[in-house]
PDB file of N, CA and C in Angstrom:
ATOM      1  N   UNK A   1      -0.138 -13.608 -38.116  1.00  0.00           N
ATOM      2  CA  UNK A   1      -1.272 -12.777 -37.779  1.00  0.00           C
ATOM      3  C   UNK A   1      -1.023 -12.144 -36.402  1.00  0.00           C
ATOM      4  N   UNK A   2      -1.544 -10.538 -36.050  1.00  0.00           N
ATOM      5  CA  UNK A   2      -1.184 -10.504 -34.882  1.00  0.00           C
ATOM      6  C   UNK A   2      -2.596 -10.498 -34.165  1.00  0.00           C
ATOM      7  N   UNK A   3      -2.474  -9.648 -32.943  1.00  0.00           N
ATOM      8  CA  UNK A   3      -3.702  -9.919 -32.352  1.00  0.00           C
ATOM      9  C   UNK A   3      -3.275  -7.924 -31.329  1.00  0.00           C
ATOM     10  N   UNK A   4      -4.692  -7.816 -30.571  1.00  0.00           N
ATOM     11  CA  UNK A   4      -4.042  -6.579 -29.832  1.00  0.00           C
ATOM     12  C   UNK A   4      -5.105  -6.552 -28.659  1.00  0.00           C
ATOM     13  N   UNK A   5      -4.577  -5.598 -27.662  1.00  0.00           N
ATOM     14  CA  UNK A   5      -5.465  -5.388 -26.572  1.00  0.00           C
ATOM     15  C   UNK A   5      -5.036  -4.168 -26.469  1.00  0.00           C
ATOM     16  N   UNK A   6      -6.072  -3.678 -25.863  1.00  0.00           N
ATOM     17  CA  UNK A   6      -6.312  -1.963 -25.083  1.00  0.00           C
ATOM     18  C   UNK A   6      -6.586  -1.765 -23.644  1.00  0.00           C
ATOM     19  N   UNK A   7      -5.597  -1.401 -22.881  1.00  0.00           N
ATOM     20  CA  UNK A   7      -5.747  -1.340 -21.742  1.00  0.00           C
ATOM     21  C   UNK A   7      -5.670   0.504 -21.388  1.00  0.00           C
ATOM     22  N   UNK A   8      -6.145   0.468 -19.890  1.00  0.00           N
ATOM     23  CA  UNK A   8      -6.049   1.877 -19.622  1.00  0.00           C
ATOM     24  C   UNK A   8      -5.339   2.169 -18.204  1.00  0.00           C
ATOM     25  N   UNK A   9      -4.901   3.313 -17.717  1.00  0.00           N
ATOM     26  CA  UNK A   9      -4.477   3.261 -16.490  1.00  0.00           C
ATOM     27  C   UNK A   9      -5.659   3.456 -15.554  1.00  0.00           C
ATOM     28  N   UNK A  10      -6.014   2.659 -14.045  1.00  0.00           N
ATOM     29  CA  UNK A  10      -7.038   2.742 -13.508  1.00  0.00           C
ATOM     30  C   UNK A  10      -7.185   4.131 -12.458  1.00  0.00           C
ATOM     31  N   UNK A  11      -8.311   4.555 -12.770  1.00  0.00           N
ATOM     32  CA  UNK A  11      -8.414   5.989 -12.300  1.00  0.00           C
ATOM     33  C   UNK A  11      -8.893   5.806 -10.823  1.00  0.00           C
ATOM     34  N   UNK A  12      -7.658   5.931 -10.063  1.00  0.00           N
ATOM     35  CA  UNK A  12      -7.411   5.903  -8.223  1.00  0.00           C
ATOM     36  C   UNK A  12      -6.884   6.691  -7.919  1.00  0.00           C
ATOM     37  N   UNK A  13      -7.026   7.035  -6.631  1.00  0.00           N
ATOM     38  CA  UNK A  13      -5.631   8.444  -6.224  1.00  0.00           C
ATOM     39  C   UNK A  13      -4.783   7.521  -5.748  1.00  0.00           C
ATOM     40  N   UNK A  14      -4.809   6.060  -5.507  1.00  0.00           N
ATOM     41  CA  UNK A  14      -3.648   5.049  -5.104  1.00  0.00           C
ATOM     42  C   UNK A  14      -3.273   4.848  -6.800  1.00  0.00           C
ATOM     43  N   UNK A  15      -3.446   4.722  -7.558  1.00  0.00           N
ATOM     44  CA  UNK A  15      -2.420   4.275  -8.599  1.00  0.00           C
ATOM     45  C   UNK A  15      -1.668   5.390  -9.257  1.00  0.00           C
ATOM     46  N   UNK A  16      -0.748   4.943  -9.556  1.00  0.00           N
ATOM     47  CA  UNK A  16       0.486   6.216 -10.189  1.00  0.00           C
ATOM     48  C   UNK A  16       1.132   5.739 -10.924  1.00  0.00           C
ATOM     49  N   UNK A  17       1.935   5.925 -11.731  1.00  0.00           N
ATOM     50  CA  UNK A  17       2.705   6.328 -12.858  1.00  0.00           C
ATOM     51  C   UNK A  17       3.322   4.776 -13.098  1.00  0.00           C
ATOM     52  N   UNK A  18       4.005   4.197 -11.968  1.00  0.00           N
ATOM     53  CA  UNK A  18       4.830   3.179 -11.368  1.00  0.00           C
ATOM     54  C   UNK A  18       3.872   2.023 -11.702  1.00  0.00           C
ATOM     55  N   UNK A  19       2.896   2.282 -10.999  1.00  0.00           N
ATOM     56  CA  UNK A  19       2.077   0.859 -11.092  1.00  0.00           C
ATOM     57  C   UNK A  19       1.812   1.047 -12.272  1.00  0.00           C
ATOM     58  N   UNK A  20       1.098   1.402 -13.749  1.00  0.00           N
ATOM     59  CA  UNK A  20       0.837   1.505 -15.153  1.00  0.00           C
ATOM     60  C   UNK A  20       2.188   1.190 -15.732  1.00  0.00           C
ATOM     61  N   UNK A  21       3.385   1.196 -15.129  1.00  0.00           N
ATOM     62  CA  UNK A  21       4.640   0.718 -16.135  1.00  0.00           C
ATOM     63  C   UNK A  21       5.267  -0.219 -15.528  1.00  0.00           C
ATOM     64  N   UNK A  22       4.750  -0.900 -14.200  1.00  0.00           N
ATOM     65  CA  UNK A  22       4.147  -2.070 -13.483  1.00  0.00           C
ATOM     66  C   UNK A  22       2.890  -3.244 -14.869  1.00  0.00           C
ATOM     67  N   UNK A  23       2.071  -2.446 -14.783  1.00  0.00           N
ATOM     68  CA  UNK A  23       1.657  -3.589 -15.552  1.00  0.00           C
ATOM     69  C   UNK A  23       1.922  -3.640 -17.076  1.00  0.00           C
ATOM     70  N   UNK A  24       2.409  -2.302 -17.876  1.00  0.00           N
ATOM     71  CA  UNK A  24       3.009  -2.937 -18.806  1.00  0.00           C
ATOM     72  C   UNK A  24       3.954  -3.921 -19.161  1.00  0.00           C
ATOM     73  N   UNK A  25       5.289  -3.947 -18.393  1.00  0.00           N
ATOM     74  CA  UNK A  25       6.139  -4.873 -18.133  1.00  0.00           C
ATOM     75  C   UNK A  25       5.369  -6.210 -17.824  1.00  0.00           C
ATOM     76  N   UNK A  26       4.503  -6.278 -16.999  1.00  0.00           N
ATOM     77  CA  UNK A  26       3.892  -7.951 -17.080  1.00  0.00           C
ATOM     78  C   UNK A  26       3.441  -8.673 -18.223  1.00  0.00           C
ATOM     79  N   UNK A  27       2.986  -7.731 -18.919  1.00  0.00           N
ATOM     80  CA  UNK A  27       2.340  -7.718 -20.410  1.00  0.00           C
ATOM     81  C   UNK A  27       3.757  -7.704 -20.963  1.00  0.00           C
ATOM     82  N   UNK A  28       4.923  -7.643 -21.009  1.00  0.00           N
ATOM     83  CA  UNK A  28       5.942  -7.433 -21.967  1.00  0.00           C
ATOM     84  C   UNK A  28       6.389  -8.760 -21.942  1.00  0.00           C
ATOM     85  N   UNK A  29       5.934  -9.077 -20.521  1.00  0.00           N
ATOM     86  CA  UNK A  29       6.497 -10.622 -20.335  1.00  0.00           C
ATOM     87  C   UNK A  29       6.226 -11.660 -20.889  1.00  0.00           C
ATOM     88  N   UNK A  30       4.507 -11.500 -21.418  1.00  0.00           N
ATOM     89  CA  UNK A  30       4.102 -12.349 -22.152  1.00  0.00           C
ATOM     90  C   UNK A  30       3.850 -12.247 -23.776  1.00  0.00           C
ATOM     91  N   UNK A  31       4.768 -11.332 -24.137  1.00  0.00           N
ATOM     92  CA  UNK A  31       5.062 -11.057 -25.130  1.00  0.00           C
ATOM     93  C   UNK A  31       4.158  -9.717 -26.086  1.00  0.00           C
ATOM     94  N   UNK A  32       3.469  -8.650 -25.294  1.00  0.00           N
ATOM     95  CA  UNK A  32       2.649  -7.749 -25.805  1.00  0.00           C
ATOM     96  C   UNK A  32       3.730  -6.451 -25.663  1.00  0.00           C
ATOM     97  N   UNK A  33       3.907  -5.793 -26.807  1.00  0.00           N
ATOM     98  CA  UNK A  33       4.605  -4.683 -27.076  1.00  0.00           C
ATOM     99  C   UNK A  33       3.871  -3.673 -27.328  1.00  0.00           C
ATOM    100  N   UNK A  34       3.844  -2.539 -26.688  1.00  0.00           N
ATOM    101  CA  UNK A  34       3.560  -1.177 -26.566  1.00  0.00           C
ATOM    102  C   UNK A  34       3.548  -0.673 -28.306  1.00  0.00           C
ATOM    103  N   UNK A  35       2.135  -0.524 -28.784  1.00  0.00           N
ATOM    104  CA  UNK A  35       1.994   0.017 -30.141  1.00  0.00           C
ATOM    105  C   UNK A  35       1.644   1.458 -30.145  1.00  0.00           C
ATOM    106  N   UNK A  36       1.042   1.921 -28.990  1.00  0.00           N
ATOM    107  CA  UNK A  36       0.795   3.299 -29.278  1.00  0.00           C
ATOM    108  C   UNK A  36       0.124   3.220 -27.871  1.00  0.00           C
ATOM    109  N   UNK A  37       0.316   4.821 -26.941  1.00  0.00           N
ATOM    110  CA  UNK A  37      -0.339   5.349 -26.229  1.00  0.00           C
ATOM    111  C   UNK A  37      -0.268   6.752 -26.376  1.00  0.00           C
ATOM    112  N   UNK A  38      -1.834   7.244 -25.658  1.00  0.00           N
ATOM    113  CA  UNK A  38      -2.399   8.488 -25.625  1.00  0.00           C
ATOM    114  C   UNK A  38      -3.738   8.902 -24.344  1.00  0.00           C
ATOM    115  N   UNK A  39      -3.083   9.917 -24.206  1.00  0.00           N
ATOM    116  CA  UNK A  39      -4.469  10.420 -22.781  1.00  0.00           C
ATOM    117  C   UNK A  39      -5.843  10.957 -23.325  1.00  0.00           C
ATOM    118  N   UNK A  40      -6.989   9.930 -22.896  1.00  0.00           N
ATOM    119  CA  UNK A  40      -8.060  10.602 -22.644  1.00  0.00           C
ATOM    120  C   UNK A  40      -8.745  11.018 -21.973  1.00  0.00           C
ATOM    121  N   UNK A  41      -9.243  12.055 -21.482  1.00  0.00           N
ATOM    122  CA  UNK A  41     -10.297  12.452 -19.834  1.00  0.00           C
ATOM    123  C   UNK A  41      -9.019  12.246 -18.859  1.00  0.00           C
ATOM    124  N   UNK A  42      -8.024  12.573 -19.176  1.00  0.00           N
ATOM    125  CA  UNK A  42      -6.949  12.463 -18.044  1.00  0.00           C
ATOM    126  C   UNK A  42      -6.824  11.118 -17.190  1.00  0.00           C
ATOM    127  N   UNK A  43      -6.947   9.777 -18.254  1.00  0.00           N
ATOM    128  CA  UNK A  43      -6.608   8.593 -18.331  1.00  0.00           C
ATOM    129  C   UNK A  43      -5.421   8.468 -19.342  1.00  0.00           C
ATOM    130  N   UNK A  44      -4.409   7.689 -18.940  1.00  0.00           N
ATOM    131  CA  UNK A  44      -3.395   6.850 -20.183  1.00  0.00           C
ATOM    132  C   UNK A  44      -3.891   5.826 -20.097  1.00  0.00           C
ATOM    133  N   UNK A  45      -3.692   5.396 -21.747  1.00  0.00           N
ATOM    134  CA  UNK A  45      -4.149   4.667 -22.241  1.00  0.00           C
ATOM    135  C   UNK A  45      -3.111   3.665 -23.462  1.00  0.00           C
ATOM    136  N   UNK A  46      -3.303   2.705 -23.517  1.00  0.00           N
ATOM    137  CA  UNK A  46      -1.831   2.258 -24.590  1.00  0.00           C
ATOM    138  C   UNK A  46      -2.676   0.673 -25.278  1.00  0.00           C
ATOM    139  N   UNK A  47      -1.981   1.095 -26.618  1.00  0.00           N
ATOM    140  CA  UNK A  47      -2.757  -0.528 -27.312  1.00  0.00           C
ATOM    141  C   UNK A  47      -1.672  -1.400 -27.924  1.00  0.00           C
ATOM    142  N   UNK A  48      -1.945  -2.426 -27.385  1.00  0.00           N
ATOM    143  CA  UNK A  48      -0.745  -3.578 -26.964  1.00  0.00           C
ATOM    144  C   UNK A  48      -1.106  -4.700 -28.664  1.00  0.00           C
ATOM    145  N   UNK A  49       0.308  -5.098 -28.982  1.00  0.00           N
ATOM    146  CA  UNK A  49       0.393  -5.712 -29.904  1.00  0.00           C
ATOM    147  C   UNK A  49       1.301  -7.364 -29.648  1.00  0.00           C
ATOM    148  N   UNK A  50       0.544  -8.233 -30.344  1.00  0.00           N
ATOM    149  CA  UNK A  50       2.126  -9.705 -30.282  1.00  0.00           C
ATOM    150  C   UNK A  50       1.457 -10.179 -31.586  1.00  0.00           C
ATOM    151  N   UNK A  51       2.193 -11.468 -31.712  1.00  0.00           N
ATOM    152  CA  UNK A  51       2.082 -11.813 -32.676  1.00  0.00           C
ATOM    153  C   UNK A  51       0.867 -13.436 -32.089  1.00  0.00           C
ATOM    154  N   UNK A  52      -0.186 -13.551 -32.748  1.00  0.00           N
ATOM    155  CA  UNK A  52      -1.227 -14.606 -32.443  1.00  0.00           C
ATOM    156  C   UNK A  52      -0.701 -15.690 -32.289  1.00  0.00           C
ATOM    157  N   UNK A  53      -0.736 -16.197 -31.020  1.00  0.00           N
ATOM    158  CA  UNK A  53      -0.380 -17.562 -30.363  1.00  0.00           C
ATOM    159  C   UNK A  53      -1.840 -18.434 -30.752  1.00  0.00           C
ATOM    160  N   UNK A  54      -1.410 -19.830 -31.908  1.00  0.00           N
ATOM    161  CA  UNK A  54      -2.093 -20.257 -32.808  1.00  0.00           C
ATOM    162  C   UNK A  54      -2.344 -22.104 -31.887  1.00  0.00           C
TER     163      UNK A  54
END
């Protein structure tokens, strides 16, 4: 079974590009893989997939 989360990039004039592929990689670490991203209102946005830790 899997499981998923939706995260977004946080809308700062301090955050950039770096930090959002900053925290994907932390998330990669714990095993969530990049299923799909897309911009809304000039936010990225990406929905994270693993497999359900039971």
């Amino acid at each position: 079974m899997k499981e998923y989360k939706f995260i977004s990039q946080k809308r700062t004039p301090i955050k950039k590009d770096e930090d959002f592929e900053e925290l994907l990689n932390s998330y990669a670490k714990t095993g969530w893989q990049v299923l799909n991203t897309f911009v809304h209102r000039g936010v990225v946005k990406a929905i994270l997939e693993r497999e359900k830790k039971e």
